[in-house]
C-alpha atoms as a PDB file:
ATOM      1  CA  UNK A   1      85.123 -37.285  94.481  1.00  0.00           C
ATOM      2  CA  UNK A   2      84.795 -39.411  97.793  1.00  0.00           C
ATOM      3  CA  UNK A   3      80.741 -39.013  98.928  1.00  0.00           C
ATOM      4  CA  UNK A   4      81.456 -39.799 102.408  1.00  0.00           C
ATOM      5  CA  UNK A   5      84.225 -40.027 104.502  1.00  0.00           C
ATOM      6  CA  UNK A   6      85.351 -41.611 108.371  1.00  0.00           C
ATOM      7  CA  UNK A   7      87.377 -38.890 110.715  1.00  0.00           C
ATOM      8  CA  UNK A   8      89.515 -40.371 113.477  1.00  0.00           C
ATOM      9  CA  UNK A   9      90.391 -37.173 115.211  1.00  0.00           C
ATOM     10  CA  UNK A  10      90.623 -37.097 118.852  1.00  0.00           C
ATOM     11  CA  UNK A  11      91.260 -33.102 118.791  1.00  0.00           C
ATOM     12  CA  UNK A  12      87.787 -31.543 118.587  1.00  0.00           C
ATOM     13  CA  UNK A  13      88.430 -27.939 116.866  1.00  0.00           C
ATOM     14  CA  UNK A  14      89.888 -29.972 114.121  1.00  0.00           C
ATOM     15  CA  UNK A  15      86.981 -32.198 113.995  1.00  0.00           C
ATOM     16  CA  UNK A  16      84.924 -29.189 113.668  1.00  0.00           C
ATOM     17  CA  UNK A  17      86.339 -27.333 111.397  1.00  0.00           C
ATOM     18  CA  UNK A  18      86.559 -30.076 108.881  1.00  0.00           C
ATOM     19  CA  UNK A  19      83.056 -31.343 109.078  1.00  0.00           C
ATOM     20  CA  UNK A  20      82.176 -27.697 108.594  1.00  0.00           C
ATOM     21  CA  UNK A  21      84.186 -27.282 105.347  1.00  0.00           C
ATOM     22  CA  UNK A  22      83.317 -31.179 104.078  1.00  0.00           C
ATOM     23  CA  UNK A  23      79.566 -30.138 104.616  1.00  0.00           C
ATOM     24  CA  UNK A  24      79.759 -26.727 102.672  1.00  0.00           C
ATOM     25  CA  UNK A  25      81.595 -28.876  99.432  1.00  0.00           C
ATOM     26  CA  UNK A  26      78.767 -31.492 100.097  1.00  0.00           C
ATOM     27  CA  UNK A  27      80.472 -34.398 101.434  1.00  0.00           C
ATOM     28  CA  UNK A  28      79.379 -36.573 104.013  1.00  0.00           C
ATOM     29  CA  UNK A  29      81.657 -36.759 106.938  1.00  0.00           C
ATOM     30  CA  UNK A  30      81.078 -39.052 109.873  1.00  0.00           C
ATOM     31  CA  UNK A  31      83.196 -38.367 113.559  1.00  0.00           C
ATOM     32  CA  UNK A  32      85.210 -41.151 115.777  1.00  0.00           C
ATOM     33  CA  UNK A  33      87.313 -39.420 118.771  1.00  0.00           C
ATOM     34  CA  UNK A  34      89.338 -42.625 119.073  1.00  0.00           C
ATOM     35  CA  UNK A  35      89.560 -46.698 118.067  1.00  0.00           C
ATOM     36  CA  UNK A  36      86.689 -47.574 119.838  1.00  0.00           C
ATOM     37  CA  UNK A  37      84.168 -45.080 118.425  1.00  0.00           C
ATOM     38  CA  UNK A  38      85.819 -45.702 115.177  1.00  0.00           C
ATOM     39  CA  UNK A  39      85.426 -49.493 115.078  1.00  0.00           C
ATOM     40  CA  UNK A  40      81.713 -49.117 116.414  1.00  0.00           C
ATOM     41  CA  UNK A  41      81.304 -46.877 113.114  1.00  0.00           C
ATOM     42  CA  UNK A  42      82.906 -49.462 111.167  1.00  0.00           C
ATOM     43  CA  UNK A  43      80.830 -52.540 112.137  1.00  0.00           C
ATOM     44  CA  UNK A  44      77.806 -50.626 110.541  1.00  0.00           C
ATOM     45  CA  UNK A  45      79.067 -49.480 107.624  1.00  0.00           C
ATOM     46  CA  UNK A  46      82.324 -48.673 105.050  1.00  0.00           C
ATOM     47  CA  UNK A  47      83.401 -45.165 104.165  1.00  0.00           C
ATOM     48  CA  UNK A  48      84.511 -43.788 101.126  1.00  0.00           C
ATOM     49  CA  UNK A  49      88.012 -43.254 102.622  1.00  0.00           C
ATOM     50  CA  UNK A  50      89.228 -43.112 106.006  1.00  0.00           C
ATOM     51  CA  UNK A  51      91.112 -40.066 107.476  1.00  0.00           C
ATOM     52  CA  UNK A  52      93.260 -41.016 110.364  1.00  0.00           C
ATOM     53  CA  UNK A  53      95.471 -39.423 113.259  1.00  0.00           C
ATOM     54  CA  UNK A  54      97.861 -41.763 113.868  1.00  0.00           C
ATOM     55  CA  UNK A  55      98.196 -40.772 118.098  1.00  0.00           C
ATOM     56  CA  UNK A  56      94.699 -41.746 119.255  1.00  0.00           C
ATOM     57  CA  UNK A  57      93.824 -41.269 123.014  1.00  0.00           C
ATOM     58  CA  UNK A  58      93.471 -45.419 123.271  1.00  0.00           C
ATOM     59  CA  UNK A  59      95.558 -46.366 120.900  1.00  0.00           C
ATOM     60  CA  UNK A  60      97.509 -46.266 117.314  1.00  0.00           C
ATOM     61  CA  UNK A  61      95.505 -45.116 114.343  1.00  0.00           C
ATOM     62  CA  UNK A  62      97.500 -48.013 112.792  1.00  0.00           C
ATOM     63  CA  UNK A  63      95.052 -50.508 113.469  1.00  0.00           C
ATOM     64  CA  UNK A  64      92.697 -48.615 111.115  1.00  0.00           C
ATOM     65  CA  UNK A  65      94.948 -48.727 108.167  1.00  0.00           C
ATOM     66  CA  UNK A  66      95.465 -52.302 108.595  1.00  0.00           C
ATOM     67  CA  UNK A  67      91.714 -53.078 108.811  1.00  0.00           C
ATOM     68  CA  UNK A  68      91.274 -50.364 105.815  1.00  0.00           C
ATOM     69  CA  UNK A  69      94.147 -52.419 104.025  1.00  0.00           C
ATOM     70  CA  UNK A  70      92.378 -55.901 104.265  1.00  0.00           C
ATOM     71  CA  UNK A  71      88.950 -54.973 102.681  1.00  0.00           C
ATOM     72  CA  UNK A  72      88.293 -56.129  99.569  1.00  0.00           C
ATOM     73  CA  UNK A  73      88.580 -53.974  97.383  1.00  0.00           C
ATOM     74  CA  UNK A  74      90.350 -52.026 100.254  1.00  0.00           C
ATOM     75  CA  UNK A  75      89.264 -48.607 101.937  1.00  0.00           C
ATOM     76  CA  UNK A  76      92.030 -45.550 100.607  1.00  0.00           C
ATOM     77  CA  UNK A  77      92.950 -44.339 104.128  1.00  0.00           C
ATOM     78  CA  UNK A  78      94.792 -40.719 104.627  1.00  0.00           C
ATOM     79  CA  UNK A  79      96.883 -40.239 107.126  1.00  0.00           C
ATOM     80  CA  UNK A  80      97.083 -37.428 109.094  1.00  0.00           C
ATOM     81  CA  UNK A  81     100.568 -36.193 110.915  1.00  0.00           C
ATOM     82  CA  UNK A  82     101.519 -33.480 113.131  1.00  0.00           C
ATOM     83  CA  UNK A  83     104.799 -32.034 112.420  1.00  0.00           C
ATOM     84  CA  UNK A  84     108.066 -33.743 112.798  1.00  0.00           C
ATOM     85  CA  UNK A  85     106.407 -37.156 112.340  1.00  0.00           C
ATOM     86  CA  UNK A  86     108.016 -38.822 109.425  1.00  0.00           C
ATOM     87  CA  UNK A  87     108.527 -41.920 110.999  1.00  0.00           C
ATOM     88  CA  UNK A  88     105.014 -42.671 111.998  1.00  0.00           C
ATOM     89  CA  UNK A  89     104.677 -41.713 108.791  1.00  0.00           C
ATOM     90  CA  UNK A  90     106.500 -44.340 106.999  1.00  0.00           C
ATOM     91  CA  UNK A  91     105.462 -47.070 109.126  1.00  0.00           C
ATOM     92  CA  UNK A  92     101.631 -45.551 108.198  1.00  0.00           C
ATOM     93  CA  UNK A  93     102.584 -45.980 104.300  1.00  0.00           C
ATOM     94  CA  UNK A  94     104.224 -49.328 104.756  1.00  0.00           C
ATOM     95  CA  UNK A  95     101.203 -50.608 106.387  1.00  0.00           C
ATOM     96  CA  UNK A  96      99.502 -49.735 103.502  1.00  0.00           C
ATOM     97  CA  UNK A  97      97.924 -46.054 104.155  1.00  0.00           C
ATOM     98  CA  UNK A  98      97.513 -44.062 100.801  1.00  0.00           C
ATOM     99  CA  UNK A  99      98.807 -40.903 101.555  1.00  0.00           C
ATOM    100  CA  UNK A 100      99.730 -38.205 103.951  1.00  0.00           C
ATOM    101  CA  UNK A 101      99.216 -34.679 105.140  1.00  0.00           C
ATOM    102  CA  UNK A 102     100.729 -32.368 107.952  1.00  0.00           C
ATOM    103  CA  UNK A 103      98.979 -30.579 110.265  1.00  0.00           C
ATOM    104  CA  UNK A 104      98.431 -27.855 110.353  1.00  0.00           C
ATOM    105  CA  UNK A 105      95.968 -28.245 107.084  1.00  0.00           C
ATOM    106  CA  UNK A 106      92.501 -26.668 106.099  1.00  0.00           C
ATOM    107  CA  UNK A 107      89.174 -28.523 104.856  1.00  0.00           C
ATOM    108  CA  UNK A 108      90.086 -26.972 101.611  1.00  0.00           C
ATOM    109  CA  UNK A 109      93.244 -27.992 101.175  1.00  0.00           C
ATOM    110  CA  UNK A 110      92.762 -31.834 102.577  1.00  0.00           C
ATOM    111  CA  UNK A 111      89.578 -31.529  99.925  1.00  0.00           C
ATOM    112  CA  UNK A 112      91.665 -31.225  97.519  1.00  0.00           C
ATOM    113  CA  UNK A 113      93.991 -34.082  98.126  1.00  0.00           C
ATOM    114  CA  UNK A 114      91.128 -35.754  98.261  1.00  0.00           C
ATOM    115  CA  UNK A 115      90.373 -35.108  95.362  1.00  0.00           C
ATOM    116  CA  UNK A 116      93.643 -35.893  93.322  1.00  0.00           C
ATOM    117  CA  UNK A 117      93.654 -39.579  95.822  1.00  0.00           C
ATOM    118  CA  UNK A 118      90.240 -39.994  93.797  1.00  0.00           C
ATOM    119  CA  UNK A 119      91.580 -39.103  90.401  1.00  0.00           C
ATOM    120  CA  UNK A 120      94.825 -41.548  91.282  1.00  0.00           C
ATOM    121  CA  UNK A 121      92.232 -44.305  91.882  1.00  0.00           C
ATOM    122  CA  UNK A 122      90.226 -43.707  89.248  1.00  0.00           C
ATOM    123  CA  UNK A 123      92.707 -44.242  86.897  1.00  0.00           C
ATOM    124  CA  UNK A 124      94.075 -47.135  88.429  1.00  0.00           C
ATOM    125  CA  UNK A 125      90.963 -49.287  88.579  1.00  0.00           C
ATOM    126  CA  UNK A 126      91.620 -51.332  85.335  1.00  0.00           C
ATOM    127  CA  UNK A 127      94.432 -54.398  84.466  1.00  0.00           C
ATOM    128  CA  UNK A 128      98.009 -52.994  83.902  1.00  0.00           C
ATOM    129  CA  UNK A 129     100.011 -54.961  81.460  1.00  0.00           C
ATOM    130  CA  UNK A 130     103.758 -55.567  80.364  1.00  0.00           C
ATOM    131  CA  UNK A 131     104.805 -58.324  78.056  1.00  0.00           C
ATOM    132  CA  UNK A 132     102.233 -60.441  79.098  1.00  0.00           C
ATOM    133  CA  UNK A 133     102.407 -59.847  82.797  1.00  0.00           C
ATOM    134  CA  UNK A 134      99.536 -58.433  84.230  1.00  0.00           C
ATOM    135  CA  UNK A 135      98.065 -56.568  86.980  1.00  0.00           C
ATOM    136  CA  UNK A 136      95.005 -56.104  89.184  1.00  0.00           C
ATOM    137  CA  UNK A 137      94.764 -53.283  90.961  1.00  0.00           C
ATOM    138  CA  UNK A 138      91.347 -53.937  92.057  1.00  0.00           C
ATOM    139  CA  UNK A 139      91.647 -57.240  92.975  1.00  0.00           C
ATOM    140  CA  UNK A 140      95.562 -57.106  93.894  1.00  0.00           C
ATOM    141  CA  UNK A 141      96.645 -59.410  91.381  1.00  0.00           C
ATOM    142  CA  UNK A 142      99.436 -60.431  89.437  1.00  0.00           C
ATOM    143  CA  UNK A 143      99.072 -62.906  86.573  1.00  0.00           C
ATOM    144  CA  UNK A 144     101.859 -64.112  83.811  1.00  0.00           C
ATOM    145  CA  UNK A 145     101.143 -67.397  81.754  1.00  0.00           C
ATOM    146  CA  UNK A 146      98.061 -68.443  83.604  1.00  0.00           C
ATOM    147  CA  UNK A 147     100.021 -68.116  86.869  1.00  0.00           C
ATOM    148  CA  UNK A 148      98.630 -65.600  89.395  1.00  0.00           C
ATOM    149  CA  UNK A 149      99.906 -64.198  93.176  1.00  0.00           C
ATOM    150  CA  UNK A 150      98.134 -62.171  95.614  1.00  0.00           C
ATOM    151  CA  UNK A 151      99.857 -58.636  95.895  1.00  0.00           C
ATOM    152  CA  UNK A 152      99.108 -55.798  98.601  1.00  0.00           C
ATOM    153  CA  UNK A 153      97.834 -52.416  97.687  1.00  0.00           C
ATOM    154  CA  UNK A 154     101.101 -51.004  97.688  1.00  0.00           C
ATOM    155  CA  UNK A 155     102.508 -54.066  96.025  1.00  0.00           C
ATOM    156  CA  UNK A 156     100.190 -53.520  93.187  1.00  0.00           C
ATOM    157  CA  UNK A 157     100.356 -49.739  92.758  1.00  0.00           C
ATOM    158  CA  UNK A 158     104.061 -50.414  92.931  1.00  0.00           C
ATOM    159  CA  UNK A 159     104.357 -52.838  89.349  1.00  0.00           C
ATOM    160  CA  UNK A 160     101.787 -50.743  88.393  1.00  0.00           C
ATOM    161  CA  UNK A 161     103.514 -47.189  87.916  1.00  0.00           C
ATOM    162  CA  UNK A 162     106.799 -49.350  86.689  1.00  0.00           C
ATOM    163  CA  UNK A 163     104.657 -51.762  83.860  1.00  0.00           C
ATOM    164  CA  UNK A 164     103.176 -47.537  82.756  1.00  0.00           C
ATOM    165  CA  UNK A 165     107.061 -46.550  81.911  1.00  0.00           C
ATOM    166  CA  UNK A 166     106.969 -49.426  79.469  1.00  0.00           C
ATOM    167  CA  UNK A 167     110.437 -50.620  80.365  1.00  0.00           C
ATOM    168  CA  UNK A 168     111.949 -46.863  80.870  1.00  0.00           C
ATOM    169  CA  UNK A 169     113.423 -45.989  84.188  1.00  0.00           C
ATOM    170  CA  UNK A 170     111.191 -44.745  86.728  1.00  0.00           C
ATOM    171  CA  UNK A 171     113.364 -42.552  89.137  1.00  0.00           C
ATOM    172  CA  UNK A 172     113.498 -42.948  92.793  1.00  0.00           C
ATOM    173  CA  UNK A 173     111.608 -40.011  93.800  1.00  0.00           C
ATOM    174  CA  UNK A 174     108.971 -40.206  90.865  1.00  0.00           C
ATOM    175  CA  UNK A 175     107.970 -43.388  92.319  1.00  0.00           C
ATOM    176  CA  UNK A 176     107.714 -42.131  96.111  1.00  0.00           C
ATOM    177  CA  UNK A 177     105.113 -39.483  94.546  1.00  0.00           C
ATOM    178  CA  UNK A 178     103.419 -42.417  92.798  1.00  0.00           C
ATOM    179  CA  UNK A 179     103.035 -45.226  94.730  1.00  0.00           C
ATOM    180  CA  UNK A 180     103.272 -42.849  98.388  1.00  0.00           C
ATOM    181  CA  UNK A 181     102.682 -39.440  97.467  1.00  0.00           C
ATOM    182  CA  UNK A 182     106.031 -38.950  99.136  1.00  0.00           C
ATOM    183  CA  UNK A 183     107.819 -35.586  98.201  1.00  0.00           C
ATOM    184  CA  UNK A 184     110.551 -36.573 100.120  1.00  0.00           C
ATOM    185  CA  UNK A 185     112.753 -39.813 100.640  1.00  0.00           C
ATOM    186  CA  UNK A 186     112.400 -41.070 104.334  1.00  0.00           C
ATOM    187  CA  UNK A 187     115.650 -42.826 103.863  1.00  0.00           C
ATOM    188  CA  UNK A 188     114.748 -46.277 105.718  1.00  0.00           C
ATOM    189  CA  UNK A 189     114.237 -48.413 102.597  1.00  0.00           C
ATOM    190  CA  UNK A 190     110.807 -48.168 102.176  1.00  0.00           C
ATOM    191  CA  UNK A 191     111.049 -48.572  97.976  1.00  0.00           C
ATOM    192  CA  UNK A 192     113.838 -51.139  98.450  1.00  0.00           C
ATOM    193  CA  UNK A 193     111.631 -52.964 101.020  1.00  0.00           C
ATOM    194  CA  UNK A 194     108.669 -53.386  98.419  1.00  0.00           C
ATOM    195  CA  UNK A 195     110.969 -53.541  95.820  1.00  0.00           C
ATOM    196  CA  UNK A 196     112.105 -56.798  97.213  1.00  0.00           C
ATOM    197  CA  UNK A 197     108.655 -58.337  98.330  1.00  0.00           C
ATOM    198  CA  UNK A 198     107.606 -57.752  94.916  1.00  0.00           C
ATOM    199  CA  UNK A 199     110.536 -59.609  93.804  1.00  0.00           C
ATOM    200  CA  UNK A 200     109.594 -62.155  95.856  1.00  0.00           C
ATOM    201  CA  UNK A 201     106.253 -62.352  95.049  1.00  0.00           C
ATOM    202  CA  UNK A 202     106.743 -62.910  91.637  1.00  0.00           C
ATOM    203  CA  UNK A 203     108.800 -65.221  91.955  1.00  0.00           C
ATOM    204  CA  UNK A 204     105.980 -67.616  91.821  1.00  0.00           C
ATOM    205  CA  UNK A 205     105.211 -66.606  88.480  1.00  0.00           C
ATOM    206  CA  UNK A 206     108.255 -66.425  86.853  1.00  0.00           C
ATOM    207  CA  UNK A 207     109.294 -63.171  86.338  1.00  0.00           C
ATOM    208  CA  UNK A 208     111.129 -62.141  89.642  1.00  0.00           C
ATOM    209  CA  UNK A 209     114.086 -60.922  87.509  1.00  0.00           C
ATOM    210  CA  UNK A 210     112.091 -58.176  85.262  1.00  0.00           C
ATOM    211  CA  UNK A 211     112.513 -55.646  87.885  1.00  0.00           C
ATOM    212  CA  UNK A 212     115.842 -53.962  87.643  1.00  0.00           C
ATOM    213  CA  UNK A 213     117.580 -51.868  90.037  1.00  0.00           C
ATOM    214  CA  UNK A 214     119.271 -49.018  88.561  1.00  0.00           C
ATOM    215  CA  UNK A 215     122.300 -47.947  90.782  1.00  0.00           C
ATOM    216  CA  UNK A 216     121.072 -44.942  92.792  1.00  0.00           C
ATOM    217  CA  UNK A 217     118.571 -43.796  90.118  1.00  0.00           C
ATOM    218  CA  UNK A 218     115.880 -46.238  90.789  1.00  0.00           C
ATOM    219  CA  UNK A 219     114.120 -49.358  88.864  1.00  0.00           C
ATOM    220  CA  UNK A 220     112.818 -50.417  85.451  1.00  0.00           C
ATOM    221  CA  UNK A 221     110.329 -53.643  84.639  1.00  0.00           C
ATOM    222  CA  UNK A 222     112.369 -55.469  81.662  1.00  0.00           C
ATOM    223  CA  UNK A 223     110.615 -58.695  80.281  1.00  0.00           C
ATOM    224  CA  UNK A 224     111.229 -62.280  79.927  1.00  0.00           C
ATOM    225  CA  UNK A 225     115.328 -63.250  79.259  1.00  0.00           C
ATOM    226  CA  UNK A 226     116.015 -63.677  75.595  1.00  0.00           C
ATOM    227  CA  UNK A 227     118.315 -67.069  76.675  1.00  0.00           C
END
């Protein structure tokens, strides 16, 4: 479980309530009301993970997950939504946020999400491998026949949870929950999207064609052509 953790909440009794119920379950929780106390925080030090609401009084909590995204190895950042918000939402996980969770919500229950974010990462903080193609999810790394490319987070987790089906096909929805935590499909492209920079991607290491599209199922990762 996370030891310490950054709140960006502008909305006090939230703040409150949270540090309250982090404290009692023994985890360290440190308070920024908007981007400026938040990057003051940041100069000094690097949290566990990052909890963010997105509508900050001087400015979009968006700048966070972009900063979070570009550590090495980068900072898990949660995002935190009021109602009705699925589009900040999406733009949140495309930038490369880890997860989500609607307000209203309890320190219990974001605990606990925590929690399974930390058991997610935990698992995934080894080399993934398919036919000789390779990931890092550490280091955000793809490597095939002493070729490598750089990959983002999502990138990664992405040929990740498609090199664990071991060339099966990995629905649509099952990898929303994976790579997202998504329970639902936004509908804007977001898999497609990262489908296709992954494709691109690796490209430059020759195996560009081992993801498959399944017609309006989802994908598979194949291997090299047999030609």
């Amino acid at each position: 479980m996370f030891k310490d953790t950054l709140l960006v909440e502008d909305n006090e009794g939230v703040a409150n309530a949270l540090a309250i119920g982090f404290g009692m379950a023994g985890v360290a929780m440190s308070h920024a009301a908007d981007l400026a106390q938040a990057r003051e925080l940041l100069a000094g030090s690097r949290p566990g993970v990052l909890l963010v609401d997105l509508m900050l009084p001087d400015g979009n909590g968006l700048d966070l997950v972009r900063w979070a995204r570009d550590q090495r190895p980068p900072v898990p950042v949660v995002i935190m939504t009021g109602l009705g918000d699925e589009e900040h939402v999406v733009q949140g996980l495309e930038e490369g946020a880890d997860l989500y969770i609607k307000k209203p919500f309890t320190a219990r229950e974001l605990l606990a999400h925590l929690e399974a974010l930390d058991r997610r990462m935990e698992g995934s903080r080894a080399w993934a491998e398919h036919l000789g193609l390779s990931v890092d999810l550490v280091e955000r790394e793809a490597a095939y026949n002493g070729k490598k490319v750089h990959l983002t987070d999502v990138e990664a987790r992405l040929l990740a949870a498609l090199m664990a089906a071991s060339g099966e096909l990995v629905h649509r929805d099952e990898l929303l929950l994976k790579v997202w935590n998504l329970s639902f499909d936004p509908g804007t492209g977001l898999l497609h999207s990262h489908v296709r920079n992954l494709r691109r991607k690796l490209a430059r290491v020759g195996t560009a064609d081992w993801i498959q599209a399944i017609r309006s199922q989802g994908y598979l990762i194949s291997g090299p052509s047999s030609d």
